[in-house]
C-alpha atoms as a PDB file:
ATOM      1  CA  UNK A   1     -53.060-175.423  79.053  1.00  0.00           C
ATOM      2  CA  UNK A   2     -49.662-176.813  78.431  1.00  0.00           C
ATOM      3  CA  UNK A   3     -47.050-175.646  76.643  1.00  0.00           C
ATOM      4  CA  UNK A   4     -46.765-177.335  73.503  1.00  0.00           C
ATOM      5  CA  UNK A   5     -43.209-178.500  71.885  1.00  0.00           C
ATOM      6  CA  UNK A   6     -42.626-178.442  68.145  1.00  0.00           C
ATOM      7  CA  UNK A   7     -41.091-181.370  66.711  1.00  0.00           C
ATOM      8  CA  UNK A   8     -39.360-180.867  63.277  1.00  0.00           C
ATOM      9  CA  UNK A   9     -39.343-183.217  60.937  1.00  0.00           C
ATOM     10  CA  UNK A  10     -37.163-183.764  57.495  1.00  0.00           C
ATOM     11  CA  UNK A  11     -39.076-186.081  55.962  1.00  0.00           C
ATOM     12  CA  UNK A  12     -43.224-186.222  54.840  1.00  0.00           C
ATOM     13  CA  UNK A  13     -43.879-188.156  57.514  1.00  0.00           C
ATOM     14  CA  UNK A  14     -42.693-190.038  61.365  1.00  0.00           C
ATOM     15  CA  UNK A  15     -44.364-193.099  63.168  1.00  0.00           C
ATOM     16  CA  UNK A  16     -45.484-192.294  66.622  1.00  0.00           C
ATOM     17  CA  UNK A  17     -42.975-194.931  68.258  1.00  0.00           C
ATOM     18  CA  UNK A  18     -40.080-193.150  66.134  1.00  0.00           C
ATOM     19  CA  UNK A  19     -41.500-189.436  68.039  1.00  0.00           C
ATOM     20  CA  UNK A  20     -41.705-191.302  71.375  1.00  0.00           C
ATOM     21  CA  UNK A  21     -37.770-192.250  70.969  1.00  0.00           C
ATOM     22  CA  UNK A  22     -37.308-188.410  70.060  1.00  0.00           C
ATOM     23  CA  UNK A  23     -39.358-187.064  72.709  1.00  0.00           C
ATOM     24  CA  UNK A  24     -37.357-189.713  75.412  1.00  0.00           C
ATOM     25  CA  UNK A  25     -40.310-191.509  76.572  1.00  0.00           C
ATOM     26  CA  UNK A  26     -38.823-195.002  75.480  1.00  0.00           C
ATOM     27  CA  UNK A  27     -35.265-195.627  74.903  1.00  0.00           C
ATOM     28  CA  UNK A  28     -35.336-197.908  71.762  1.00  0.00           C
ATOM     29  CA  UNK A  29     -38.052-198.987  69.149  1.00  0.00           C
ATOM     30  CA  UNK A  30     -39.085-201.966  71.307  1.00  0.00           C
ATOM     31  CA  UNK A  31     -40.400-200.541  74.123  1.00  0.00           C
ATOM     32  CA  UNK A  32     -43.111-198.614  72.248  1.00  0.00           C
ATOM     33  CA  UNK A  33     -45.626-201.530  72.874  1.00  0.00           C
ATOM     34  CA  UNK A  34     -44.960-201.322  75.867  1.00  0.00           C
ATOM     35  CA  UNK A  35     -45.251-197.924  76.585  1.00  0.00           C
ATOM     36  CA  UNK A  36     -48.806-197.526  74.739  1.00  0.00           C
ATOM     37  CA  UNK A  37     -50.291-200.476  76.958  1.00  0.00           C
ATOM     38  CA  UNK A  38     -49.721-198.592  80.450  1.00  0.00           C
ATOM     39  CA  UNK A  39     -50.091-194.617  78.678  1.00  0.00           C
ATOM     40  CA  UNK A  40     -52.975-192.364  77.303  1.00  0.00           C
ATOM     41  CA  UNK A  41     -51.334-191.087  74.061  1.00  0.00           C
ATOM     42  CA  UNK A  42     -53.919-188.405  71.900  1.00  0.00           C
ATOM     43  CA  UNK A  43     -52.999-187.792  68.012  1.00  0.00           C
ATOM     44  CA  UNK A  44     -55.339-184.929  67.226  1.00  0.00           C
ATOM     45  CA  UNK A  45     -57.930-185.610  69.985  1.00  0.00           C
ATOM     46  CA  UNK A  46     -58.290-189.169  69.319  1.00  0.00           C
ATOM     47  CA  UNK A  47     -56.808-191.868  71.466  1.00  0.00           C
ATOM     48  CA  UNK A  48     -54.269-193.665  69.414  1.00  0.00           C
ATOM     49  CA  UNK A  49     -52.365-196.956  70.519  1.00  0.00           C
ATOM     50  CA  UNK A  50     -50.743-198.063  67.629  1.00  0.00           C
ATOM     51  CA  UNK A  51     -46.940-197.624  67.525  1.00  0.00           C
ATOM     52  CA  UNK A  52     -47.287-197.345  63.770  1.00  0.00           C
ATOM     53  CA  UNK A  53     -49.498-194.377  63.481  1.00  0.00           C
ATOM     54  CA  UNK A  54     -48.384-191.850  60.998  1.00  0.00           C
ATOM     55  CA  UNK A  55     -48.064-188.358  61.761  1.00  0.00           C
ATOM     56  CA  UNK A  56     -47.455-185.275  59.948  1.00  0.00           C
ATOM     57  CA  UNK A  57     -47.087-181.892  59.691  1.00  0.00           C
ATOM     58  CA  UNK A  58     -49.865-180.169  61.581  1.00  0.00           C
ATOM     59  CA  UNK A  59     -50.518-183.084  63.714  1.00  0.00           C
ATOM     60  CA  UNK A  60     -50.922-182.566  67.694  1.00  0.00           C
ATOM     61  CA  UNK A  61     -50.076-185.314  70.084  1.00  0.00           C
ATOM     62  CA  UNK A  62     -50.602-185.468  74.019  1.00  0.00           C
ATOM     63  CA  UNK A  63     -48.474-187.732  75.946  1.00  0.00           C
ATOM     64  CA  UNK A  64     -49.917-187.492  79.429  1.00  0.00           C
ATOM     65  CA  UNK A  65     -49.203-183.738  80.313  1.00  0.00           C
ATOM     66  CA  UNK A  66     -46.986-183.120  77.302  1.00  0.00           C
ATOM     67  CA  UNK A  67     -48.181-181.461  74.238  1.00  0.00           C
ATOM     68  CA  UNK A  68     -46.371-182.048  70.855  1.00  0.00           C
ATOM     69  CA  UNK A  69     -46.515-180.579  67.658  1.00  0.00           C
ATOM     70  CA  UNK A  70     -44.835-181.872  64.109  1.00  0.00           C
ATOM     71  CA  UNK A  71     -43.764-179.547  62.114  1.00  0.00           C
END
């Protein structure tokens, strides 16, 4: 099982594209489209390919082998 990385956030909420800029899988907000056409991205078990998903505290997200937590 992988090792999975807590992600703090300030406010209620962050987009997925905005945690993929944290996390330095893209470099800027316009890749993200990109980047969910060619990866496998999971927000709480489900597949998710929309840069604009919302996620919160509690949430889990697996980018390929990576495991990611907000919190």
């Amino acid at each position: 099982m992988a090792l999975i990385k807590q992600i703090e956030i300030n406010d209620e909420f962050i987009t997925l594209g905005q945690l993929l800029k944290i996390t330095d899988h893209i470099g800027s907000g316009g890749e993200a489209r990109a980047f969910l056409a060619v990866h496998e991205i999971y927000v709480n078990s489900e597949k998710e390919q929309r840069r604009g998903r919302k996620l919160y505290r509690g949430d889990q997200i697996r980018i390929e082998s990576e495991v990611y937590q907000i919190c």
